[in-house]
N, C-alpha and C. Protein backbone atom coordinates (compact mmCIF):
# COMPACT_ATOMS: atom_id res chain seq x y z
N UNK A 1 145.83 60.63 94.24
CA UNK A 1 146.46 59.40 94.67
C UNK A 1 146.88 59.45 96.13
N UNK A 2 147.00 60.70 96.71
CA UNK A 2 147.53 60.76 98.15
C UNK A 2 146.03 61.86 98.66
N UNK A 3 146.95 61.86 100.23
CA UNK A 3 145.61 62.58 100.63
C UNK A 3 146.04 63.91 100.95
N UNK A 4 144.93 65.19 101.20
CA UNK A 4 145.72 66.11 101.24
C UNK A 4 146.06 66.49 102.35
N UNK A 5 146.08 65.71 103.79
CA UNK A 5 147.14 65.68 104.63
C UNK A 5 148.70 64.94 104.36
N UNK A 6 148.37 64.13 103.49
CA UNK A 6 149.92 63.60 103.22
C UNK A 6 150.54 64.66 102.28
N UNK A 7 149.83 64.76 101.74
CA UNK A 7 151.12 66.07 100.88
C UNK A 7 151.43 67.09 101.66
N UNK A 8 150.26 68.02 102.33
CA UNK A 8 150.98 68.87 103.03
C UNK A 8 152.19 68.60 104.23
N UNK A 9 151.61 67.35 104.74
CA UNK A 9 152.51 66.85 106.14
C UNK A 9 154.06 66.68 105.18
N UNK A 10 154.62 65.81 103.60
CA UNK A 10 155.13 65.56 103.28
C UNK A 10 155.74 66.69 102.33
N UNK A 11 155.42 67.61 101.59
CA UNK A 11 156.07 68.33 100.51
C UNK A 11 156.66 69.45 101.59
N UNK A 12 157.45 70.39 101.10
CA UNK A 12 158.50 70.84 101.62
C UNK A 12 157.53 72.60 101.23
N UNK A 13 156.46 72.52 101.39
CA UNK A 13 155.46 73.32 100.41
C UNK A 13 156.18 75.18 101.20
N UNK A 14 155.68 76.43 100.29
CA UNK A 14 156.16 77.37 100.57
C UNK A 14 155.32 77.93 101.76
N UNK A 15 155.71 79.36 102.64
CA UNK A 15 155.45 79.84 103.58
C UNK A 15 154.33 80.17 103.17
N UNK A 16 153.86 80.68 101.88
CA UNK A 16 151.89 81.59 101.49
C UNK A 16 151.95 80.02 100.88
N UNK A 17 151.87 79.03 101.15
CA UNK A 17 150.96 77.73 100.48
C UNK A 17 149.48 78.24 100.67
N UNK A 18 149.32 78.47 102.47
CA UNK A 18 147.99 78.22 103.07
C UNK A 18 147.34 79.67 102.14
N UNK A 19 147.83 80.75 101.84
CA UNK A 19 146.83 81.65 101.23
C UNK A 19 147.62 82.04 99.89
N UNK A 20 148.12 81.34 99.18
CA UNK A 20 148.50 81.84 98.40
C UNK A 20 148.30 80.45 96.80
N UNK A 21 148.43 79.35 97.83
CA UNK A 21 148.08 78.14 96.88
C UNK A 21 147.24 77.61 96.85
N UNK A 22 146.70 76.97 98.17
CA UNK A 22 146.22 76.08 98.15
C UNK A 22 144.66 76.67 98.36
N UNK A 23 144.33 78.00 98.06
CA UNK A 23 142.92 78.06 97.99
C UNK A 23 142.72 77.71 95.94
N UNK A 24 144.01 77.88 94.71
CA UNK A 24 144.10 77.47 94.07
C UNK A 24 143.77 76.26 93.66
N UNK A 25 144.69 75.23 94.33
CA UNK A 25 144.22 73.77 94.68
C UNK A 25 142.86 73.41 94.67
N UNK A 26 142.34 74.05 96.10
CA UNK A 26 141.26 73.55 96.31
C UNK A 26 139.93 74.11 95.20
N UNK A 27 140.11 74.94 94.60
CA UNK A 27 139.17 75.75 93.76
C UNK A 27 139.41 74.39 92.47
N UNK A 28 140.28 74.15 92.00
CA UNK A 28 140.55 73.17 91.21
C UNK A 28 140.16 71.88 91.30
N UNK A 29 139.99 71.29 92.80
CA UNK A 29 139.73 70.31 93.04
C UNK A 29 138.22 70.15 93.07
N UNK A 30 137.83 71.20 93.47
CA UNK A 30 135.96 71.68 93.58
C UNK A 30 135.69 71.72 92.23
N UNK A 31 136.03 72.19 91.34
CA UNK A 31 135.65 72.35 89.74
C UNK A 31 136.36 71.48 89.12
N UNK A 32 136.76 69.83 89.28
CA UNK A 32 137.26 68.79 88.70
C UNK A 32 137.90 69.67 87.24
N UNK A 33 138.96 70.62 87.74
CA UNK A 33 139.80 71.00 86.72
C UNK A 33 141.54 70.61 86.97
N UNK A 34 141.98 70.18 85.74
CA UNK A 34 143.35 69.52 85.67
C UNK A 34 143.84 70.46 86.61
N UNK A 35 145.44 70.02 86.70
CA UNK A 35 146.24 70.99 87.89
C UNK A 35 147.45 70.26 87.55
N UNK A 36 148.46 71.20 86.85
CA UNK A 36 149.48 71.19 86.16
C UNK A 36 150.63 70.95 86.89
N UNK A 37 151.77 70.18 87.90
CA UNK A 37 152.65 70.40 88.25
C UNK A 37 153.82 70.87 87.35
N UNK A 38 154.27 72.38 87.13
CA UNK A 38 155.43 72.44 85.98
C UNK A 38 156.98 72.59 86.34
N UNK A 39 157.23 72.85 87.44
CA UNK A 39 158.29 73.58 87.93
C UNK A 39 158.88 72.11 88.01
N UNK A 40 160.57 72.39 87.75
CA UNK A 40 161.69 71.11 88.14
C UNK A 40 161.66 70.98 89.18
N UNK A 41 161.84 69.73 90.32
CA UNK A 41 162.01 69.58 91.59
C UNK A 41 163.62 70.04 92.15
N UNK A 42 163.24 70.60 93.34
CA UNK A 42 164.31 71.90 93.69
C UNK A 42 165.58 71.14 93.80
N UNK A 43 166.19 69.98 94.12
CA UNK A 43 167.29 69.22 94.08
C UNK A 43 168.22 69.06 92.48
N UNK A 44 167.58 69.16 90.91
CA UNK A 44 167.92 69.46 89.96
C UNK A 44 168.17 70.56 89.82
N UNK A 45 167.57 71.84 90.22
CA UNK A 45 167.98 73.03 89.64
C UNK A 45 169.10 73.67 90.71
N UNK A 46 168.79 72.88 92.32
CA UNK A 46 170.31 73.12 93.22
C UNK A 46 171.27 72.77 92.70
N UNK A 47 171.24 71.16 91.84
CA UNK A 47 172.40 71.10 91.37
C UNK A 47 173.15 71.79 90.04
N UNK A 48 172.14 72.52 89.24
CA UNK A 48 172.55 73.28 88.32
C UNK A 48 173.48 74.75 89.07
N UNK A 49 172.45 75.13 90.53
CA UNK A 49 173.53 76.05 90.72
C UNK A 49 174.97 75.88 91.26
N UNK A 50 175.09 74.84 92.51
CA UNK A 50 176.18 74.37 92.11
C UNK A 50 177.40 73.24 91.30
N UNK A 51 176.63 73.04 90.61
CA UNK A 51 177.46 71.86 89.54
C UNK A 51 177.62 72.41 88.06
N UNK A 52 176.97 73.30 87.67
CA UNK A 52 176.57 73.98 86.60
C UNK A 52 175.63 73.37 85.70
N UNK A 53 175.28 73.28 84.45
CA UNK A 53 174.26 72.65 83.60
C UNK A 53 174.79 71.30 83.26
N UNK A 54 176.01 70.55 82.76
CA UNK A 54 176.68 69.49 82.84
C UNK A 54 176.38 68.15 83.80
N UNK A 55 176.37 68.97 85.11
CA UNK A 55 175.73 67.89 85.84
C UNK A 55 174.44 67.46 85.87
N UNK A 56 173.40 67.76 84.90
CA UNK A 56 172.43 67.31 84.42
C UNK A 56 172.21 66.03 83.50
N UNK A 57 173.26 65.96 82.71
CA UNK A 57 173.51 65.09 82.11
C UNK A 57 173.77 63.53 82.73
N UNK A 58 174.50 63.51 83.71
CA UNK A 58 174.48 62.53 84.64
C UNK A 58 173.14 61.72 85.26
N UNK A 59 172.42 63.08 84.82
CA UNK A 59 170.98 62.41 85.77
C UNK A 59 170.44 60.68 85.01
N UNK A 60 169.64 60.13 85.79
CA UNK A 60 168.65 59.06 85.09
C UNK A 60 167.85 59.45 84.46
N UNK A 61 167.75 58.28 83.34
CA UNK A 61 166.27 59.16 82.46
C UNK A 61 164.91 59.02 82.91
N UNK A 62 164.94 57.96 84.46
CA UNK A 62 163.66 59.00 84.88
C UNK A 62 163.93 59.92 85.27
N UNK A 63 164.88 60.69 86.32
CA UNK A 63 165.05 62.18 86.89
C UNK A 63 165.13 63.40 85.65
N UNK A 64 165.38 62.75 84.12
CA UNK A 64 165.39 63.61 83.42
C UNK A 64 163.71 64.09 82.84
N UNK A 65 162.86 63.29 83.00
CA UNK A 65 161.78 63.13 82.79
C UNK A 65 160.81 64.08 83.18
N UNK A 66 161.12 64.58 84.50
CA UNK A 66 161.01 65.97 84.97
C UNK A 66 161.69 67.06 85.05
N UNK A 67 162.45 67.34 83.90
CA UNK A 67 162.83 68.66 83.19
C UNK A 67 162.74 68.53 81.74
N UNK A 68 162.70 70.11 81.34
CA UNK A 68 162.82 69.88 79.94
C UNK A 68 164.16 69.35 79.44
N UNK A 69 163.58 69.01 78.21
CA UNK A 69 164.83 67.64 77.01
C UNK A 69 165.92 68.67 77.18
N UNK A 70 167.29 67.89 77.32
CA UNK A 70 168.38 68.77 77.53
C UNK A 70 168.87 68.49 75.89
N UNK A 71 169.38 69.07 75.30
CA UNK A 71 170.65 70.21 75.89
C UNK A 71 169.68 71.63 75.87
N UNK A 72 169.88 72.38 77.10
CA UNK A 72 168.62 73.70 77.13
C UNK A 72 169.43 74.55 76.53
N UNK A 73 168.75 75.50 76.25
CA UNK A 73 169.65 76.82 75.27
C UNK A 73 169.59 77.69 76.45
N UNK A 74 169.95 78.78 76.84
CA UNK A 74 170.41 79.31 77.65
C UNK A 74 170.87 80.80 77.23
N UNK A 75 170.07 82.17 77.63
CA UNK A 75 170.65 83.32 76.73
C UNK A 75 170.69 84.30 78.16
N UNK A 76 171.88 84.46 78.58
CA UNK A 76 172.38 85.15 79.73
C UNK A 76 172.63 86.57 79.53
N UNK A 77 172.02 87.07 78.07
CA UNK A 77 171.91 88.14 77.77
C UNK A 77 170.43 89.02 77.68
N UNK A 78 169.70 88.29 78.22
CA UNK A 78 168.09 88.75 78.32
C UNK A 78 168.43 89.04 79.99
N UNK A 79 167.71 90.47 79.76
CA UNK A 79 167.70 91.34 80.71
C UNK A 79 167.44 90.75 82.68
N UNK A 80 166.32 89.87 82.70
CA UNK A 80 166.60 89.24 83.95
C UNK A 80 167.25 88.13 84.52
N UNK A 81 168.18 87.66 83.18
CA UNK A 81 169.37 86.45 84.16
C UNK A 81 170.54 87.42 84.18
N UNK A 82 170.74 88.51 83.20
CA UNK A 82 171.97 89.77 83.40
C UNK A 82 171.63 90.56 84.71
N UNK A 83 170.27 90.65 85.12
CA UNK A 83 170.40 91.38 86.17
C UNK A 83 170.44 90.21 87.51
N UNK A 84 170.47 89.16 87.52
CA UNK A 84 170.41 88.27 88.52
C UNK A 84 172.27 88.01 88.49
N UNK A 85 172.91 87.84 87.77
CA UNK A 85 174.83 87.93 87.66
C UNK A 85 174.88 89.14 88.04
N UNK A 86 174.57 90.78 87.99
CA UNK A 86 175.21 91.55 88.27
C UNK A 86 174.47 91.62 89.73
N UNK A 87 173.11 91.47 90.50
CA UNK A 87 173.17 91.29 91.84
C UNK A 87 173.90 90.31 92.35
N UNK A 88 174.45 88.94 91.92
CA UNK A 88 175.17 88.52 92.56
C UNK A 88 176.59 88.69 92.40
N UNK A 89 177.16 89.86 91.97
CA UNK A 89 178.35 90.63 91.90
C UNK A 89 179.22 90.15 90.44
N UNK A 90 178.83 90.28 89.59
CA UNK A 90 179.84 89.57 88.31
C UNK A 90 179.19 88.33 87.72
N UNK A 91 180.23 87.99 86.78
CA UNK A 91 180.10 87.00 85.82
C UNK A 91 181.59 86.08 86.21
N UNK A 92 181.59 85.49 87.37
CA UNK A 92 182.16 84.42 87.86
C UNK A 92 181.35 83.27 87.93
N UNK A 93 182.28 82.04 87.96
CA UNK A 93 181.49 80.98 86.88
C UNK A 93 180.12 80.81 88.65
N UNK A 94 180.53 80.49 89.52
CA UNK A 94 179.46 80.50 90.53
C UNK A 94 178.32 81.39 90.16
N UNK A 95 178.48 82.53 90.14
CA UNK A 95 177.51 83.25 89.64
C UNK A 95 176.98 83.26 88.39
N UNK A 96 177.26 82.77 87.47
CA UNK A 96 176.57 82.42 86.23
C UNK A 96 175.59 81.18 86.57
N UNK A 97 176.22 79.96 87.39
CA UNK A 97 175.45 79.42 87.86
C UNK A 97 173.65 79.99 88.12
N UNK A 98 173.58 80.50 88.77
CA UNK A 98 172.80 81.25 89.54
C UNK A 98 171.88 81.71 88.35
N UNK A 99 171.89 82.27 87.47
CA UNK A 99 170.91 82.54 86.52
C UNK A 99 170.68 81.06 85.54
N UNK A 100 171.87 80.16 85.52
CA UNK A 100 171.28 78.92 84.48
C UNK A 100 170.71 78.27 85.62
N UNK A 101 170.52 78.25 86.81
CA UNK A 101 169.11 77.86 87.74
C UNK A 101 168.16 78.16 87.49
N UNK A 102 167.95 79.69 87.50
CA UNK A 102 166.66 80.05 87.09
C UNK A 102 166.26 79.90 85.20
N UNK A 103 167.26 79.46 84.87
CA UNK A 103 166.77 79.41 83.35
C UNK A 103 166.04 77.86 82.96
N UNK A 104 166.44 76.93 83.92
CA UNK A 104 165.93 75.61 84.07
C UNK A 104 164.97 75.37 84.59
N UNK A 105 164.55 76.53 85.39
CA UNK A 105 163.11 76.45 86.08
C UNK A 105 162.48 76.77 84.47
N UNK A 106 162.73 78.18 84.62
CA UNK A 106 161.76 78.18 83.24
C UNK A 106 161.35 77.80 82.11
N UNK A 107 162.55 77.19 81.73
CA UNK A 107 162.37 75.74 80.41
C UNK A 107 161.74 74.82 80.76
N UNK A 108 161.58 74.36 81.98
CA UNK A 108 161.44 73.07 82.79
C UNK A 108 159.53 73.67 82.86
N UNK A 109 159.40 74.51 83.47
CA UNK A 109 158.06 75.38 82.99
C UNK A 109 157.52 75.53 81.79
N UNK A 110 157.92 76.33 81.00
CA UNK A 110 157.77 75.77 79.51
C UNK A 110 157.09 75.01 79.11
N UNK A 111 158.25 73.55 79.01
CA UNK A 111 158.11 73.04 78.50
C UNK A 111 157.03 71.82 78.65
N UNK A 112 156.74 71.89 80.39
CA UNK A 112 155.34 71.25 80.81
C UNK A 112 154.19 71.95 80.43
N UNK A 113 154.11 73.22 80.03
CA UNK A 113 152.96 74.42 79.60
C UNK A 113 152.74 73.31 77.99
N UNK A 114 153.82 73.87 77.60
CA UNK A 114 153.94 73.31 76.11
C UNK A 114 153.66 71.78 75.82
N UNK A 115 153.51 70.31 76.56
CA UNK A 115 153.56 69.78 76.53
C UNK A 115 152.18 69.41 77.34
N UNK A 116 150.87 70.25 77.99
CA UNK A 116 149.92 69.62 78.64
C UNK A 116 149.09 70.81 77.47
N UNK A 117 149.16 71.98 77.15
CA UNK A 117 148.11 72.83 76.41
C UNK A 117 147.47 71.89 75.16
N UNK A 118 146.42 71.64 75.78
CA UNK A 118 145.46 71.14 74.49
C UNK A 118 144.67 72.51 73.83
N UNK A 119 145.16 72.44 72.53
CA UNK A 119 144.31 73.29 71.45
C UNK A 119 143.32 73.37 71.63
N UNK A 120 142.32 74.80 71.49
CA UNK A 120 141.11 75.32 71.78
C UNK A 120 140.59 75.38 73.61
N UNK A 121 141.58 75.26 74.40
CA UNK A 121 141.59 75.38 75.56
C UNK A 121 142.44 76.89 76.46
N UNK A 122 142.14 76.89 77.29
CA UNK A 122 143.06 77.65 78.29
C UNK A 122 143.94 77.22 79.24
N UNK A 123 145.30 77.88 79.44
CA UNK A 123 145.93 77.11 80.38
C UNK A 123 146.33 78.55 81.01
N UNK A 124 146.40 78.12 82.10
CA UNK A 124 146.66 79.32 82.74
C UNK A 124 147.60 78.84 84.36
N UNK A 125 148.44 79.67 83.97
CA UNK A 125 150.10 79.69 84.57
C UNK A 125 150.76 80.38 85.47
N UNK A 126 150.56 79.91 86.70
CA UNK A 126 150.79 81.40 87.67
C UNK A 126 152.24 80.92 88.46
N UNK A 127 152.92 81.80 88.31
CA UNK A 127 154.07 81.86 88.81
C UNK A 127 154.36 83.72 88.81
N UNK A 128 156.05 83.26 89.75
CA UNK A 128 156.12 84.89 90.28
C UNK A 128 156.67 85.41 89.01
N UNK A 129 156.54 86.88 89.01
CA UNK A 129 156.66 87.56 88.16
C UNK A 129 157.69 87.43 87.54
N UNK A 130 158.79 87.14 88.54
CA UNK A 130 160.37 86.95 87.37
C UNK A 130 160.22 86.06 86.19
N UNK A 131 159.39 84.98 86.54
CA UNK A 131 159.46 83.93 85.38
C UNK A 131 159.11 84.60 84.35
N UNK A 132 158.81 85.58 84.54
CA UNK A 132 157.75 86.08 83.09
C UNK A 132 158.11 87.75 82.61
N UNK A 133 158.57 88.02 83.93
CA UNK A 133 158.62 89.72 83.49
C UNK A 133 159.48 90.07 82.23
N UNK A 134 159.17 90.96 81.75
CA UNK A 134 159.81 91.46 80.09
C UNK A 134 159.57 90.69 79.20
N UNK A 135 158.54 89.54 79.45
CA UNK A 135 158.07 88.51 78.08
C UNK A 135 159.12 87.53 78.37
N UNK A 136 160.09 87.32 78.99
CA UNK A 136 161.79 86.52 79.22
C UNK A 136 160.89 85.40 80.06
N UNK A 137 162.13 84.32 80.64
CA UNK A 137 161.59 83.48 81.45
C UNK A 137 161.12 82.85 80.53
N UNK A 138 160.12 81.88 81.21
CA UNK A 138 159.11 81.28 80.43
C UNK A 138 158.73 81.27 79.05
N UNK A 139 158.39 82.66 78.94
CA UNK A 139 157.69 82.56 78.04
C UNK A 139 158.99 83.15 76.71
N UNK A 140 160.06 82.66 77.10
CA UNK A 140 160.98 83.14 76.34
C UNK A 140 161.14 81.79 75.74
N UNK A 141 160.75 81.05 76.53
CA UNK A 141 161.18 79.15 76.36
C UNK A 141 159.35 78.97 75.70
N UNK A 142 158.52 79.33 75.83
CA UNK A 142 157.58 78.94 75.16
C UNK A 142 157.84 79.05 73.81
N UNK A 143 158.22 80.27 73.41
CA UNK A 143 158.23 80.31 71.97
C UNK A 143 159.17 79.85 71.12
N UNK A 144 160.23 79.21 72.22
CA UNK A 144 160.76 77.98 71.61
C UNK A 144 160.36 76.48 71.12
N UNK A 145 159.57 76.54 72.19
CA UNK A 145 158.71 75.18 72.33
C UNK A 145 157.80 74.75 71.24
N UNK A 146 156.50 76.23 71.64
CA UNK A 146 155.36 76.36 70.85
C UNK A 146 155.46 77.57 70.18
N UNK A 147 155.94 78.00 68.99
CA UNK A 147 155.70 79.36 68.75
C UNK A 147 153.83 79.74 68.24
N UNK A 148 153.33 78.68 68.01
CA UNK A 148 151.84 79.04 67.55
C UNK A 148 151.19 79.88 68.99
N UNK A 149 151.86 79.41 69.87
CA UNK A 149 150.87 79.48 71.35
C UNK A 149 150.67 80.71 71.40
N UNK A 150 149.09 81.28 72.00
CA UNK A 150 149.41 83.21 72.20
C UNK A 150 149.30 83.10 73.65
N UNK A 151 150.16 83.99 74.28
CA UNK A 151 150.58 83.88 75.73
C UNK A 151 149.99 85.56 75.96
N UNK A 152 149.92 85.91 77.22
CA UNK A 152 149.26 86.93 77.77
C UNK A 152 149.86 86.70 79.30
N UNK A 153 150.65 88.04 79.49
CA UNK A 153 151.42 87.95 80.93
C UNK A 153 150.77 89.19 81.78
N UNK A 154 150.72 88.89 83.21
CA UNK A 154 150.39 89.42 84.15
C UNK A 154 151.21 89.78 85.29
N UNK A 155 151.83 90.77 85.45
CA UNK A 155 152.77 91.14 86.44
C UNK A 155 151.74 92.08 87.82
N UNK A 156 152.54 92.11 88.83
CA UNK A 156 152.14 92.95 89.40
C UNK A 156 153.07 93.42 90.87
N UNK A 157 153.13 94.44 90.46
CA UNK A 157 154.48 95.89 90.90
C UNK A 157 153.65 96.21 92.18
N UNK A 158 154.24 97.20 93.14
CA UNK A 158 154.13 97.44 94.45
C UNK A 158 155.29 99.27 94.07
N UNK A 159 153.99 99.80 94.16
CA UNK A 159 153.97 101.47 94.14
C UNK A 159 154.02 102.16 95.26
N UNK A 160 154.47 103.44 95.95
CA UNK A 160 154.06 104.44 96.80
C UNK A 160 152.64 104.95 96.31
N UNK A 161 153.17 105.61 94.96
CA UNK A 161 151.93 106.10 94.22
C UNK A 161 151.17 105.77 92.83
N UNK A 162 150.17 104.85 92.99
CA UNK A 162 149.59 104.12 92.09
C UNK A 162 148.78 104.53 90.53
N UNK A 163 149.07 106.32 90.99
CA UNK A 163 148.15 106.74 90.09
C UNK A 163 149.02 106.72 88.54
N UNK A 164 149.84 106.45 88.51
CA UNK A 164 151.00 106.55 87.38
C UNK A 164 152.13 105.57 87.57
N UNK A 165 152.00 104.36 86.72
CA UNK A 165 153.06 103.02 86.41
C UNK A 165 154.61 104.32 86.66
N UNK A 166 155.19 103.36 87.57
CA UNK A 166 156.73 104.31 87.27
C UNK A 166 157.52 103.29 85.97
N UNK A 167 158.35 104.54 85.56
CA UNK A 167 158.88 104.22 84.49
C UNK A 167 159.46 102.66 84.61
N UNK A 168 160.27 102.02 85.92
CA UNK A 168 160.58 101.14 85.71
C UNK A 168 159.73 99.53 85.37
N UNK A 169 158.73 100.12 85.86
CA UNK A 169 157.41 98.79 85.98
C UNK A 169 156.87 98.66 84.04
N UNK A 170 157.30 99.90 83.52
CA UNK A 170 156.56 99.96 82.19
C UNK A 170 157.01 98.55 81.45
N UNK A 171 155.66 98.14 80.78
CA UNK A 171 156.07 97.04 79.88
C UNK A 171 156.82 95.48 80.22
N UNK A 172 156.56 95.39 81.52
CA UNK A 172 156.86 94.30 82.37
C UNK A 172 156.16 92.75 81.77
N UNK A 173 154.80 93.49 81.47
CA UNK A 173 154.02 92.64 80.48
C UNK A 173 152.62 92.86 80.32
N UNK A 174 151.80 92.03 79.73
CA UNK A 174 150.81 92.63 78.58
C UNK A 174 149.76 93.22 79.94
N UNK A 175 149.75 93.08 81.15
CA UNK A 175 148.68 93.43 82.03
C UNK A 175 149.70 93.70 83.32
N UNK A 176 149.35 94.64 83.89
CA UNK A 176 149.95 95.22 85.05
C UNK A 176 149.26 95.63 86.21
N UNK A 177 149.38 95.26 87.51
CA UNK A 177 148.60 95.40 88.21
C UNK A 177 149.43 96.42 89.38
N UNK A 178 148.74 97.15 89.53
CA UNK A 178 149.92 97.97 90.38
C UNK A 178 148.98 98.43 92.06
N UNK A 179 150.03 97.91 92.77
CA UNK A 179 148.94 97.58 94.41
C UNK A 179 149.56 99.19 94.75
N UNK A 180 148.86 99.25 95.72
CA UNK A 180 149.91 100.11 96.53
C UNK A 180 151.02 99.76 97.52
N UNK A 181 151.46 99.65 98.11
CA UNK A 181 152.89 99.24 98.58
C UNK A 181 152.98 99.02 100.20
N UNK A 182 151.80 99.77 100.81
CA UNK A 182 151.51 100.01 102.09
C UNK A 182 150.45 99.10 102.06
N UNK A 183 149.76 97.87 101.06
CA UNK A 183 148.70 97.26 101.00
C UNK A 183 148.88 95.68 101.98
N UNK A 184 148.32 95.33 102.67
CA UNK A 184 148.60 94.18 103.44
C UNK A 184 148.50 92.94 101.90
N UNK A 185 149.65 91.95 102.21
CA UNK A 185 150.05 90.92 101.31
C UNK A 185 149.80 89.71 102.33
N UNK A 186 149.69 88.48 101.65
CA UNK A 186 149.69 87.58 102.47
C UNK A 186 150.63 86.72 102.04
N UNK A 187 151.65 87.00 103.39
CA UNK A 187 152.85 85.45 102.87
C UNK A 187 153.14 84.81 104.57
């Protein structure tokens, strides 16, 4: 509907767009394959961090339209929103904030996964590893959503020495890719 100078000139797009997305995009656009927008727009989930989840409720039911159906469940006891409160020093209500942000991305993810996957198809879901690492994230909200769905996660860790996963990378998820650390990245 737009062109793809207006989106880029207009979206607020990230620093690796040019090598990190939009050769995505364009591969998609060349092979007339769908292209999923899932993530909440960043002004809802700012206001979750500072307003808390409540001020969601306020929204219009079109602004609600692009997140998942509230009331979201929320488990601040799975290992990467506990470790996102204790880097930001405690469980003060600001800082609790801060992980029900990222828990709205990922429902909000979810629940667009869950809501475009047509049966006997593939969908395939790339986001950074937090959304997903330890099976949490996302796909913690998928199997709320869809429990039939079979999901398959892909992380990938940054080693000194590649010849042996260090203990902490183990089990991050079902495929692990481990670079070396000194490897040029593009952002």
């Amino acid at each position: 509907m737009i062109s793809q100078k207006y989106f880029e000139d207009e979206c607020r797009l990230w620093d690796n767009y040019i090598s990190s997305y939009k050769p995505l995009l364009e591969f998609a656009k060349e092979n007339e394959l769908q292209l999923i927008a899932t993530n909440i727009p960043r002004r809802y989930a700012n206001t979750v961090f500072k307003q808390g989840m409540d001020a969601l409720d306020k929204l219009s039911p079109e602004a609600k339209s692009y997140i998942a159906p509230l009331p979201i469940e929320i488990d601040l006891e799975l290992k990467g929103y506990k470790e996102m409160m204790d880097m930001m020093g405690g469980h003060t209500e600001e800082n609790v904030n801060f992980p029900k942000a990222q828990a709205i991305k990922d429902a909000t993810m979810a629940w667009f996964i869950s809501q475009n996957f047509t049966p006997g198809n593939f969908f395939i879901h790339y986001n950074g590893s937090f959304h997903s690492d330890n099976f949490e994230g996302i796909t913690w909200y998928l199997k709320k959503y869809r429990p039939e769905l079979k999901t398959i996660t892909i992380a990938t860790v940054l080693q000194s020495d590649i010849s042996k996963l260090d203990s902490e990378n183990l089990n991050l998820a079902d495929f692990i890719l481990c670079i070396p650390e000194n490897m040029c990245t593009t952002e």
